[in-house]
Protein backbone atom coordinates (compact mmCIF):
# COMPACT_ATOMS: atom_id res chain seq x y z
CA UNK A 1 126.99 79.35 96.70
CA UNK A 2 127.21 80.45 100.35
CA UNK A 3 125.01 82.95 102.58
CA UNK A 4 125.07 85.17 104.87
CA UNK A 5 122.60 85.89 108.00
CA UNK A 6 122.96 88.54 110.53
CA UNK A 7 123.29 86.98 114.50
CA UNK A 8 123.22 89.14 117.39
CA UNK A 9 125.18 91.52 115.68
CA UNK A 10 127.83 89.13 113.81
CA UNK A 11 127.03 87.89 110.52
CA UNK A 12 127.68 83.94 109.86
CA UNK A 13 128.65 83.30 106.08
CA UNK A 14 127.81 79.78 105.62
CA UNK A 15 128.66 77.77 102.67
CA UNK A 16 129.13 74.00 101.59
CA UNK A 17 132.62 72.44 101.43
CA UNK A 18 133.57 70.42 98.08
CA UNK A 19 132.50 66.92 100.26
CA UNK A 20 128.56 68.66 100.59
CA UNK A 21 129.29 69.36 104.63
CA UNK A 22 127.76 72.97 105.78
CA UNK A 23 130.39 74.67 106.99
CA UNK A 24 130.12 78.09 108.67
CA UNK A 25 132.41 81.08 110.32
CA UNK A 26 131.52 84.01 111.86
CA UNK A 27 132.08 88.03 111.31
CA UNK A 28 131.81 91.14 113.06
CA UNK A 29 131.33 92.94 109.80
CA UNK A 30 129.23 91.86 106.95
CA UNK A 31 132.07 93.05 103.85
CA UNK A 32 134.44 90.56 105.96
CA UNK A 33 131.91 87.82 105.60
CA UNK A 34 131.35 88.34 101.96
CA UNK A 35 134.85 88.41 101.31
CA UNK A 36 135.61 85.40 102.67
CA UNK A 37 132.27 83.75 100.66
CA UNK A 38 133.82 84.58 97.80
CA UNK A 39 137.65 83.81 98.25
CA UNK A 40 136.11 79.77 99.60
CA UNK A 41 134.15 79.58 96.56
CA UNK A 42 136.87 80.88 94.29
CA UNK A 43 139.11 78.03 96.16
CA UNK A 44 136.69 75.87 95.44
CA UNK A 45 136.64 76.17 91.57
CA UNK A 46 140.06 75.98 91.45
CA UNK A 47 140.70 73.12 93.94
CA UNK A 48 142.48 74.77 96.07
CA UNK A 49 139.73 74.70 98.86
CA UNK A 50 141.47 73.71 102.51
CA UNK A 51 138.95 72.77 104.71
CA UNK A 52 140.61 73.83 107.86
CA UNK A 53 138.68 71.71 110.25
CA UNK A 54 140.16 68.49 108.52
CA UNK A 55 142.69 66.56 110.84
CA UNK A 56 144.59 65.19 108.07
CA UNK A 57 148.73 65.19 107.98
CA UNK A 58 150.53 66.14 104.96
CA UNK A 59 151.85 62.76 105.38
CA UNK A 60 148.46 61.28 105.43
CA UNK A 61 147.37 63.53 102.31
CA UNK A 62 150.65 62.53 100.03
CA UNK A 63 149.78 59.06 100.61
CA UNK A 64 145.89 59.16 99.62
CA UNK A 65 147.27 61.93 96.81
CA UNK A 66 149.81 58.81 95.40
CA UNK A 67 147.00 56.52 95.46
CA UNK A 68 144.84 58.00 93.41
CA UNK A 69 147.71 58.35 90.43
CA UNK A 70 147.77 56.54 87.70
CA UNK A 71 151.20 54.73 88.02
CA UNK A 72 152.88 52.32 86.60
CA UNK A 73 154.45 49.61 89.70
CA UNK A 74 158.17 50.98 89.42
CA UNK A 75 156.81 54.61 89.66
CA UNK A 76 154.24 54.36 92.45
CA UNK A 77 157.17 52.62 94.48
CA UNK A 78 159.35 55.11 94.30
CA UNK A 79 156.87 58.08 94.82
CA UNK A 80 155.85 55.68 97.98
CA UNK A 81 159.96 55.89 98.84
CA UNK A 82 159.82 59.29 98.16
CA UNK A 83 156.67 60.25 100.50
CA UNK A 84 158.24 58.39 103.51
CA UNK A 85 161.55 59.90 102.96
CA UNK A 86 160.73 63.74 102.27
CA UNK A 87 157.67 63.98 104.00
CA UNK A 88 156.85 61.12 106.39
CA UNK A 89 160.11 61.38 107.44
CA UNK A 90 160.62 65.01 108.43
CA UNK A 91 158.88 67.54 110.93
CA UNK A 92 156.05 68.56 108.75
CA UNK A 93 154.62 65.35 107.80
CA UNK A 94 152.82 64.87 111.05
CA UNK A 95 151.53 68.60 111.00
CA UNK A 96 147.90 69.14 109.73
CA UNK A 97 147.57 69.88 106.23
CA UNK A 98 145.17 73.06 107.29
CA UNK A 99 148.18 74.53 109.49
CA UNK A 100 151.21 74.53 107.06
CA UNK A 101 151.92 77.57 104.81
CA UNK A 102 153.61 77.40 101.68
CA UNK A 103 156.98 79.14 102.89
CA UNK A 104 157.02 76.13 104.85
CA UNK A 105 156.58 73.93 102.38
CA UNK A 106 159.30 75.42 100.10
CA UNK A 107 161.63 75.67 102.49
């Protein structure tokens, strides 16, 4: 679970990402930084927890993502085919994975 302390009039809300890294942000009011405590740990549980100072490409992330499957030979060449053709090979694929929004990604 995150805190918050109160700085020179802002109040930090510091928590720890899923990898154990402290990871802070700062707010001019206190209900903002609360808020935003409990929408990252809520992300968290569910595993949908960006860490938005991550450099990683979507490109990057599909790869280590099919890696980490369970596939059979046949299947993880294809999903390798598929990566470099849908994703490595357009316009998104080299944009950070903290940037993109899912209208984006649907489109």
């Amino acid at each position: 679970m995150g805190h918050i302390t109160k700085r020179s009039g802002h109040y930090r809300a510091r928590w720890l990402d899923p990898d154990g890294r402290e990871r802070s942000r700062t707010f001019s009011r206190k209900a903002d930084a609360e808020r935003h405590l409990t929408a990252v740990e809520g992300a968290k549980l569910s595993g949908a927890y960006i860490d938005h100072a991550s450099k990683i490409t979507l490109a990057e992330y599909a790869r280590e993502w099919a890696a980490t499957r369970p596939h059979r030979p046949t299947t993880a060449a294809r999903t390798a085919y598929l990566i470099s053709k849908h994703i490595a090979g357009t316009k998104i694929g080299d944009r950070r994975l903290s940037t993109l929004r899912a209208s984006e990604l649907q489109g």
